[in-house]
C-alpha atoms as a PDB file:
ATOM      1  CA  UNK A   1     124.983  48.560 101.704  1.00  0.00           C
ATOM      2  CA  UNK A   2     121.769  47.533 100.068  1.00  0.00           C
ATOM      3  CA  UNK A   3     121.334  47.908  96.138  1.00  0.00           C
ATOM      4  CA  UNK A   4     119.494  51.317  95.742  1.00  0.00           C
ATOM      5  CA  UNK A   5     122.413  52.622  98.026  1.00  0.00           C
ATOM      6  CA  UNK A   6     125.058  51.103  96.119  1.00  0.00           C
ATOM      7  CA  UNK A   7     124.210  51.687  92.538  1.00  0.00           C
ATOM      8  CA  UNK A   8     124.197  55.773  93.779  1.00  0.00           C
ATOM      9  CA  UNK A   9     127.335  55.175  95.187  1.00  0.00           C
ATOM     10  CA  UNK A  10     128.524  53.673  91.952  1.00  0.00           C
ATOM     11  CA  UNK A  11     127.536  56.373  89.730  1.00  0.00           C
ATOM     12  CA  UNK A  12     129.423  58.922  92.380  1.00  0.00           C
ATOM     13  CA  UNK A  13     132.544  57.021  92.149  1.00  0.00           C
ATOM     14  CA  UNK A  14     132.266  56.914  88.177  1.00  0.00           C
ATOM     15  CA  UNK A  15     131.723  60.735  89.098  1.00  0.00           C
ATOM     16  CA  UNK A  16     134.737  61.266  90.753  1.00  0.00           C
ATOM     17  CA  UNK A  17     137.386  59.282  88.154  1.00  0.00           C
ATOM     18  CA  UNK A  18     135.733  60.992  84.908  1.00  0.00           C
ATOM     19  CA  UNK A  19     136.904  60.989  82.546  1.00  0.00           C
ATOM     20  CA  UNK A  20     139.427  57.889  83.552  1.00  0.00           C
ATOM     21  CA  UNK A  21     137.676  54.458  82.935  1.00  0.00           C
ATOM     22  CA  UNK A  22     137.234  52.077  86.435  1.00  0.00           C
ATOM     23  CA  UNK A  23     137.230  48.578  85.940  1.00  0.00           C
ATOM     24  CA  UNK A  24     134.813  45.966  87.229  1.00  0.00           C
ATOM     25  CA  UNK A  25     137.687  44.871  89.460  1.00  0.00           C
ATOM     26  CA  UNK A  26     138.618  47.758  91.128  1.00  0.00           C
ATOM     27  CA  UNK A  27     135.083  48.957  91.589  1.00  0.00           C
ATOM     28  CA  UNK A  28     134.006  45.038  93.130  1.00  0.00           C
ATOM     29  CA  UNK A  29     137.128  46.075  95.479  1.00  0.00           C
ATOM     30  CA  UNK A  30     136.014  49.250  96.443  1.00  0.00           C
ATOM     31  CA  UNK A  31     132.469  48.117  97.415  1.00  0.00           C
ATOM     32  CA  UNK A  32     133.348  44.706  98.557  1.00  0.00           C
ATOM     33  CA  UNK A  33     130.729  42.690  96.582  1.00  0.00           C
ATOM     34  CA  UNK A  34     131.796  39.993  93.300  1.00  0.00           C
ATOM     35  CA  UNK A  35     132.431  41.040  90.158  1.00  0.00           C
ATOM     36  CA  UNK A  36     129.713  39.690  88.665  1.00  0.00           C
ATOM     37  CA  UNK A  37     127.494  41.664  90.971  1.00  0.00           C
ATOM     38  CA  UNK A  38     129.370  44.874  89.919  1.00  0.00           C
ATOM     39  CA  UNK A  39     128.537  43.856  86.061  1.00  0.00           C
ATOM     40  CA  UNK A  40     124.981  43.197  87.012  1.00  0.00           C
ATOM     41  CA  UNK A  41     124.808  46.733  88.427  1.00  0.00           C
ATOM     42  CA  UNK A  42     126.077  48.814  85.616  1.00  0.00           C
ATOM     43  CA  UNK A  43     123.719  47.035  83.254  1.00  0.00           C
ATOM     44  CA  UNK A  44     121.288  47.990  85.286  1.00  0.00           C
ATOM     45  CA  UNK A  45     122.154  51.474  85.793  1.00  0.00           C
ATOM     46  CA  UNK A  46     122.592  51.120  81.526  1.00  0.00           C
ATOM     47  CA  UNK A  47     119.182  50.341  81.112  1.00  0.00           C
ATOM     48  CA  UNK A  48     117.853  53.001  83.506  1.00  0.00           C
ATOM     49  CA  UNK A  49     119.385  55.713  81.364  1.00  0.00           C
ATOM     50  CA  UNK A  50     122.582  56.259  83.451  1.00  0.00           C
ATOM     51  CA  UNK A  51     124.943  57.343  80.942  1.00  0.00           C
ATOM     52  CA  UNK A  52     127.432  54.967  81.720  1.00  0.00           C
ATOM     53  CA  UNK A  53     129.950  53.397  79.313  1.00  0.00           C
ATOM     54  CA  UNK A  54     132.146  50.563  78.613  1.00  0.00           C
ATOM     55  CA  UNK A  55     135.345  50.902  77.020  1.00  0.00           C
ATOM     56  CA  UNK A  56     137.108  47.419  75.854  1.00  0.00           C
ATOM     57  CA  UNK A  57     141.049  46.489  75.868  1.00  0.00           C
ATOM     58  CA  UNK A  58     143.886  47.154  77.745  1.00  0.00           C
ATOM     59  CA  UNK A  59     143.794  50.104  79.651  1.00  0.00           C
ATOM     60  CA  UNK A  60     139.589  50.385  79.220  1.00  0.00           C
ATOM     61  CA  UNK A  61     136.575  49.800  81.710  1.00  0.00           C
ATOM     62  CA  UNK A  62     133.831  51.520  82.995  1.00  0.00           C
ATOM     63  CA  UNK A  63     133.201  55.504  82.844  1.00  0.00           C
ATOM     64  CA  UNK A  64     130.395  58.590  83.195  1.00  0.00           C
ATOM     65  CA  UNK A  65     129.848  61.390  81.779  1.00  0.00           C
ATOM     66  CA  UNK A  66     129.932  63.561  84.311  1.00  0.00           C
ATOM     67  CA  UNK A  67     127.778  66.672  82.351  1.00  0.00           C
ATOM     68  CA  UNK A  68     125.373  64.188  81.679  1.00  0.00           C
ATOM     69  CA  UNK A  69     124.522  63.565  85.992  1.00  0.00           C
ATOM     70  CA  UNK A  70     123.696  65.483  88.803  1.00  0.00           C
ATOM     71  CA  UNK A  71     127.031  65.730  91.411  1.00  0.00           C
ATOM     72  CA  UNK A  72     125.687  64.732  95.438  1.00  0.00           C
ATOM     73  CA  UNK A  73     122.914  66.892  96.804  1.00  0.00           C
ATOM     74  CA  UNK A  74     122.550  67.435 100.088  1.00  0.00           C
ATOM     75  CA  UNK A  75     118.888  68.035 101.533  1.00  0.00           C
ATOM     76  CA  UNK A  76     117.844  68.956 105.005  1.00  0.00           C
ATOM     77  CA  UNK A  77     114.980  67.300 106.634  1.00  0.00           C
ATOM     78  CA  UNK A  78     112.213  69.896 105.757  1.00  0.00           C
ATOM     79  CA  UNK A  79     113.167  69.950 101.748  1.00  0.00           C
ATOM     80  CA  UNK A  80     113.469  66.160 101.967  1.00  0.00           C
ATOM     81  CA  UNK A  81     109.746  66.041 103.460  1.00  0.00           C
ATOM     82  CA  UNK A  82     108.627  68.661 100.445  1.00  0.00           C
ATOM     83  CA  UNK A  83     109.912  65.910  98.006  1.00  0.00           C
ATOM     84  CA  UNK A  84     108.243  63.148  99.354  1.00  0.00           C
ATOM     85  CA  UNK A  85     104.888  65.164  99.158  1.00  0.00           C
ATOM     86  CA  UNK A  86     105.854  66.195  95.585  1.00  0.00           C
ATOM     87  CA  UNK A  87     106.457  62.774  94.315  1.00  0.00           C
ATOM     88  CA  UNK A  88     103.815  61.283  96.194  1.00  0.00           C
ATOM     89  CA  UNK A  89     101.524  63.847  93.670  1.00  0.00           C
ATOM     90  CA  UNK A  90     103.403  62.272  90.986  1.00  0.00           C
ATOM     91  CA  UNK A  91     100.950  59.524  90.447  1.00  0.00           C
ATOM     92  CA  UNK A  92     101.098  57.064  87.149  1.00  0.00           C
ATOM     93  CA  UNK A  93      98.952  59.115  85.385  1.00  0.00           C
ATOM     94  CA  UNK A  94     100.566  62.500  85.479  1.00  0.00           C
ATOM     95  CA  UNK A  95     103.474  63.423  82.233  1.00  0.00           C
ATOM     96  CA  UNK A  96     106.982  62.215  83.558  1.00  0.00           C
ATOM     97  CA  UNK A  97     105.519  59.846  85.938  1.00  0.00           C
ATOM     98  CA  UNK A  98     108.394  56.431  85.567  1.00  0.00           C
ATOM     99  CA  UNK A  99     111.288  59.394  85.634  1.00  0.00           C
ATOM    100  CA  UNK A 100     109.698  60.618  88.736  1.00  0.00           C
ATOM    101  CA  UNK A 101     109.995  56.994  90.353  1.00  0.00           C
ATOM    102  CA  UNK A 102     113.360  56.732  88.896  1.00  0.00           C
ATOM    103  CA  UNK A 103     114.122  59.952  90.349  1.00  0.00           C
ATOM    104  CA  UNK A 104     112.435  58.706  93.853  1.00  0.00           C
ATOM    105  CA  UNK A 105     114.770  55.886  93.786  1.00  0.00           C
ATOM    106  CA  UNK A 106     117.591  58.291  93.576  1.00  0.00           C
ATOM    107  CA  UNK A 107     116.637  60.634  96.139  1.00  0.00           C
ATOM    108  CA  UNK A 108     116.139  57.850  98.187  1.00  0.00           C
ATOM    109  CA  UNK A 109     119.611  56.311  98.006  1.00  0.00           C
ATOM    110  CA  UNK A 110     121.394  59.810  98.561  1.00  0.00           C
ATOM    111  CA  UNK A 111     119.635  60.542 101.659  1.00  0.00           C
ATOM    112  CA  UNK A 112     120.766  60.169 105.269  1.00  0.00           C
ATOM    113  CA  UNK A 113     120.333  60.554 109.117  1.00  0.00           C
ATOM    114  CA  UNK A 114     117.616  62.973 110.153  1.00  0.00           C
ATOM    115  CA  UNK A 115     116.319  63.358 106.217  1.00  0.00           C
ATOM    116  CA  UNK A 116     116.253  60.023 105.698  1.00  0.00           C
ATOM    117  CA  UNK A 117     114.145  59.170 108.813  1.00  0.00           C
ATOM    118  CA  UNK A 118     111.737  62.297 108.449  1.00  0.00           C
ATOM    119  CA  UNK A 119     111.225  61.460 104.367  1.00  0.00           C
ATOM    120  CA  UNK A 120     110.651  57.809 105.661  1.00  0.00           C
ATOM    121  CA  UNK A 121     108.150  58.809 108.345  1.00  0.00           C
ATOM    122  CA  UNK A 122     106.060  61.403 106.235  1.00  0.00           C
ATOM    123  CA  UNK A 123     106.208  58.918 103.119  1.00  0.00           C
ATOM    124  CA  UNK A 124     104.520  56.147 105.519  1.00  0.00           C
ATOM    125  CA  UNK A 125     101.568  58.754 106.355  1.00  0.00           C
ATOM    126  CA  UNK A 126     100.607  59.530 102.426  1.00  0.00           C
ATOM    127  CA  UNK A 127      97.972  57.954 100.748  1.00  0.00           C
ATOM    128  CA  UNK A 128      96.508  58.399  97.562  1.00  0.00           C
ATOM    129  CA  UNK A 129      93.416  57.506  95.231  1.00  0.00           C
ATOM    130  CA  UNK A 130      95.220  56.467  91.426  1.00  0.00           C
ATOM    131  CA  UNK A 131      93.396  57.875  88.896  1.00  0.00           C
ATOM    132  CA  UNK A 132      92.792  55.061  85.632  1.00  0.00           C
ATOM    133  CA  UNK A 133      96.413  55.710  83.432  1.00  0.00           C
ATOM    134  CA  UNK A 134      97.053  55.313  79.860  1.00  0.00           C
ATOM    135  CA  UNK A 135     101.059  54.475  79.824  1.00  0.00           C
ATOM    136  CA  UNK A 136     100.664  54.311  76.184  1.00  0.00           C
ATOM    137  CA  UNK A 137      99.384  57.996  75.759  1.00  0.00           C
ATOM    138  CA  UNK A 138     101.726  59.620  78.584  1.00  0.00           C
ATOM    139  CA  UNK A 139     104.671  58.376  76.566  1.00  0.00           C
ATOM    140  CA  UNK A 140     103.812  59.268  73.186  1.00  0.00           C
ATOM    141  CA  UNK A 141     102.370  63.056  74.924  1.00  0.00           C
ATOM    142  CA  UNK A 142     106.098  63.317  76.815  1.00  0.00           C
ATOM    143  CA  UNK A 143     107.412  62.126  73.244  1.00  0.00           C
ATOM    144  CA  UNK A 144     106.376  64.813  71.164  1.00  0.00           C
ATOM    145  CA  UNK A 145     106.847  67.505  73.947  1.00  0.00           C
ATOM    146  CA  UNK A 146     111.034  66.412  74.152  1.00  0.00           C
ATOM    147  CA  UNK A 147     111.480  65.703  70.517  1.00  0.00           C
ATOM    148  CA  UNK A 148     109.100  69.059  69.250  1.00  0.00           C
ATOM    149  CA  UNK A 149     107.293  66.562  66.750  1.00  0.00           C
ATOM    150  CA  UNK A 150     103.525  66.331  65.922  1.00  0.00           C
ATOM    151  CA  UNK A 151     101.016  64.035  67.886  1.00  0.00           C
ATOM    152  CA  UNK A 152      98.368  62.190  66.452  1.00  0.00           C
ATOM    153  CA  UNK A 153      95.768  61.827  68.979  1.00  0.00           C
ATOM    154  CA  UNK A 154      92.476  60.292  69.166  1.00  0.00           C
ATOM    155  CA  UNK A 155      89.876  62.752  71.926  1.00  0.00           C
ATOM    156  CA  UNK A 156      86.675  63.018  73.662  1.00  0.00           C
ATOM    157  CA  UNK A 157      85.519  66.431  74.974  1.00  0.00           C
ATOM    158  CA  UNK A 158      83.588  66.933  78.240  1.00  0.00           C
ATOM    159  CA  UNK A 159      80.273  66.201  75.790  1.00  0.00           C
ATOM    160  CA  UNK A 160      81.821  62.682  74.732  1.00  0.00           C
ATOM    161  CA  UNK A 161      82.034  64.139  71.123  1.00  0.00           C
ATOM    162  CA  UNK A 162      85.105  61.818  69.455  1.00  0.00           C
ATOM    163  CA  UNK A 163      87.453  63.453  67.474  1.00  0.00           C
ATOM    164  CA  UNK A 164      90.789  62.546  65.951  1.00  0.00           C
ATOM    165  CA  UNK A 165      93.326  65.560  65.617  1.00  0.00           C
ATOM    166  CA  UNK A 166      97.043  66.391  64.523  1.00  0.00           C
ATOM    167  CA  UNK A 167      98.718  69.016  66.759  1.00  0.00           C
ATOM    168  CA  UNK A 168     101.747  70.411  67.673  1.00  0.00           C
ATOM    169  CA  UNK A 169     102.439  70.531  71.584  1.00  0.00           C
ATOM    170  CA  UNK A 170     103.191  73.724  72.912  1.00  0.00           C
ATOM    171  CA  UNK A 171     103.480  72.925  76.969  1.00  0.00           C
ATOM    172  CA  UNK A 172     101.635  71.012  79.913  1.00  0.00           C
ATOM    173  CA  UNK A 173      98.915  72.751  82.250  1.00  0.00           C
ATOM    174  CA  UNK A 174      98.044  71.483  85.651  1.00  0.00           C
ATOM    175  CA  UNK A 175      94.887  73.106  86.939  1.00  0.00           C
ATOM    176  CA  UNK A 176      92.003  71.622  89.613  1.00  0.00           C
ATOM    177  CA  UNK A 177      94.226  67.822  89.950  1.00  0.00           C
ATOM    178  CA  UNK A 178      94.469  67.341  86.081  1.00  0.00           C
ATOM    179  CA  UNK A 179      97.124  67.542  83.339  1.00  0.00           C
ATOM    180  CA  UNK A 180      96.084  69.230  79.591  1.00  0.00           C
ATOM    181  CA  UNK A 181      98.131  69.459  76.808  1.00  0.00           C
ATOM    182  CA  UNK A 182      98.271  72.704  75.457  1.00  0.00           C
ATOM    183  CA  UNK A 183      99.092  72.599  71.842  1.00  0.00           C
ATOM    184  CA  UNK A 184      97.930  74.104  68.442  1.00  0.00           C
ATOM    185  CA  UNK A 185      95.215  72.140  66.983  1.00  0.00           C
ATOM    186  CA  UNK A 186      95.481  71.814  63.147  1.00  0.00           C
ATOM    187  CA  UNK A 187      91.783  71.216  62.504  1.00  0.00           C
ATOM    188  CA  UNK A 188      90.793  73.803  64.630  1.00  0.00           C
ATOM    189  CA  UNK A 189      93.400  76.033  63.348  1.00  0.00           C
ATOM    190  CA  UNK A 190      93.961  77.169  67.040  1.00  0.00           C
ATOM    191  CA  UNK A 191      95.558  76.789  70.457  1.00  0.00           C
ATOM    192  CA  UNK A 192      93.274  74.123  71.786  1.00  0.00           C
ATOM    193  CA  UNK A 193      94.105  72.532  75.671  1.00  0.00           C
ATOM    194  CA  UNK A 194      93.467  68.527  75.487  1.00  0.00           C
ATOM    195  CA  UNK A 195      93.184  66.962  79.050  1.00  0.00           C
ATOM    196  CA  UNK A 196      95.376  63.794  78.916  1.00  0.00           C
ATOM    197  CA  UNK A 197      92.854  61.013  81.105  1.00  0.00           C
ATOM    198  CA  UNK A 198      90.534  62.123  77.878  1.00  0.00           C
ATOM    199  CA  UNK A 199      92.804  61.249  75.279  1.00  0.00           C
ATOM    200  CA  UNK A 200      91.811  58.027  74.422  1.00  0.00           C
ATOM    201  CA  UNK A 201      94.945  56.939  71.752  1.00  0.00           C
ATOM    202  CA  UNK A 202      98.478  59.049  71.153  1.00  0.00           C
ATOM    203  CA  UNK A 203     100.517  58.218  68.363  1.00  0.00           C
ATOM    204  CA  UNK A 204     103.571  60.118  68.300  1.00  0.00           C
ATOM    205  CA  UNK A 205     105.136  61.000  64.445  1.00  0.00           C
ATOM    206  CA  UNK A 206     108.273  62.043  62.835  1.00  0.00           C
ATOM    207  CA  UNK A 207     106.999  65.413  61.839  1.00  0.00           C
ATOM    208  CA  UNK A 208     108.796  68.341  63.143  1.00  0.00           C
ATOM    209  CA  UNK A 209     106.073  70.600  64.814  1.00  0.00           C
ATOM    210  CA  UNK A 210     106.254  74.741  64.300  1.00  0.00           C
ATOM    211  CA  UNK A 211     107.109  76.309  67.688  1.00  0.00           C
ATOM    212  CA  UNK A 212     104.154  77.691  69.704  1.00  0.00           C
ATOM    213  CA  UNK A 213     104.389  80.024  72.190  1.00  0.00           C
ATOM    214  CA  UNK A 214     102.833  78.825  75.426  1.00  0.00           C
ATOM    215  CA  UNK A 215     101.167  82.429  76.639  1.00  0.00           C
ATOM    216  CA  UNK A 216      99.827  83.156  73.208  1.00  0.00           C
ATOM    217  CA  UNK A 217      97.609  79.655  72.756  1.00  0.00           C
ATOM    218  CA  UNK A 218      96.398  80.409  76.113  1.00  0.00           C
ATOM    219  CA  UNK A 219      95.306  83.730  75.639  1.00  0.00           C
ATOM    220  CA  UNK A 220      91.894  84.468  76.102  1.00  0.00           C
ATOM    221  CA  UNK A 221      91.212  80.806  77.241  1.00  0.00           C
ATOM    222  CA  UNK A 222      89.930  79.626  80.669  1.00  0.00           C
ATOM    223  CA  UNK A 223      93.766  79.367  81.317  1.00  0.00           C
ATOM    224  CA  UNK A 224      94.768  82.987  80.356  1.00  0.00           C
ATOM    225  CA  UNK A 225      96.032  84.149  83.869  1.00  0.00           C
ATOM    226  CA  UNK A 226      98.015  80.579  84.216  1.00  0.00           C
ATOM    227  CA  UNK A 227     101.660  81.208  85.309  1.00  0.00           C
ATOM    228  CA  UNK A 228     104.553  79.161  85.922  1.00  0.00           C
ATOM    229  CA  UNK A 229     104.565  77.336  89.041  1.00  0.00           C
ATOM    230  CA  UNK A 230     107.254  79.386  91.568  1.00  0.00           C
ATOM    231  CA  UNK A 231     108.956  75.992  92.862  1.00  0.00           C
ATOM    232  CA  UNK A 232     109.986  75.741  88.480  1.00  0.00           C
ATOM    233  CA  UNK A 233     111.414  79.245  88.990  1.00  0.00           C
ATOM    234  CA  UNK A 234     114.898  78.217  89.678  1.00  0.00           C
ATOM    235  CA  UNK A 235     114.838  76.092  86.738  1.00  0.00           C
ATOM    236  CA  UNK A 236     113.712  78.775  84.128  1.00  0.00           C
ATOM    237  CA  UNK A 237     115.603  81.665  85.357  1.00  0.00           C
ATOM    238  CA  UNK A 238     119.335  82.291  83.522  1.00  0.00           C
ATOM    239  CA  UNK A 239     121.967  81.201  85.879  1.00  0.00           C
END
């Protein structure tokens, strides 16, 4: 079992004990590799986000929480080819792009026979052109869109006009290959769409942003008749 594979199946065992603590022991046992390497793993699965925890003392070790993580997911070979063509559009300058890799890594690890091979083969056969990224501006953008705080942004419109702004993110826009933030500009005093490979410095605050509602800032804007992608459906839609 190589690492990818075995961190997964780490997390999955975690999974299955919840909430009773494993120790490094038992779980070097189980997987037939040192302790040490075990310890080396959840640190790393720590540091990746993985909500894993360690409780000390007699009767302690390792745990999940198991409404924090996804339980095994089970793709057949023509969704596991749609992935690898989604992710591959992922590229480092697109919002969300290092949990997409993560998330890559994952998908990766779960999958098996027929999947595996057709992901592998179709992931072999994509290339792509990167486009010039800013890490330092996707962050703070993806900041302020989780925590609803303001964003301090430095911009140059499509007439290289520089401008520094304060606005409150409302939601992303993909249109034509690029990514705009949609948000309400405060010196414009209006929904205003700011493509991201054009903001030249993000600095996320504090501030706690009003909520802005998505449709309404795009109304009669270039964007008006944008709609939520159909493959997002599933995750907007009450369950």
């Amino acid at each position: 079992m190589n690492r990818t594979a075995r961190l997964y199946a780490l997390v999955e065992a975690l999974r299955a004990a919840a909430p009773r603590p494993l120790t490094v022991a038992a779980l070097a046992a189980r997987f037939e590799v040192s302790t040490r390497t075990v310890q080396r793993d959840l640190q790393a699965l720590m540091e990746t986000g993985v909500p894993v925890r360690t409780t000390p003392g007699r009767g302690g070790g390792w745990s999940i929480d198991p409404d924090m993580t996804l339980p095994p997911i089970h793709f057949t070979t023509e969704e596991a080819s749609a992935l690898a063509v989604a992710l591959a559009a992922a590229d480092a300058a697109a919002p969300y792009a290092a949990a997409a890799r993560t998330a890559a890594q994952k998908i990766a690890a779960s999958l098996s026979g027929p999947a595996s091979a057709a992901a592998q083969e179709l992931a072999a056969r994509i290339v792509t052109l990167p486009s010039p990224a800013r890490s330092t501006v996707r962050t703070a953008v993806e900041q302020a869109l989780t925590t609803h705080t303001v964003l301090r942004l430095s911009y140059t419109d499509g007439a290289g006009r520089v401008s520094d702004r304060a606005v409150e993110p409302a939601g992303l826009l993909t249109a034509g290959g690029r990514w705009y933030l949609i948000a309400w500009c405060r010196a414009r005093r209006a929904g205003r769409g700011f493509r991201l490979d054009r903001i030249t410095a993000a600095t996320p605050t504090t501030e706690q942003a009003r909520p802005h509602d998505l449709t309404e800032l795009l109304r009669a804007s270039a964007a008006a008749d944008a709609v939520r992608p159909a493959t997002l459906a599933p995750l907007t839609s009450p369950h």
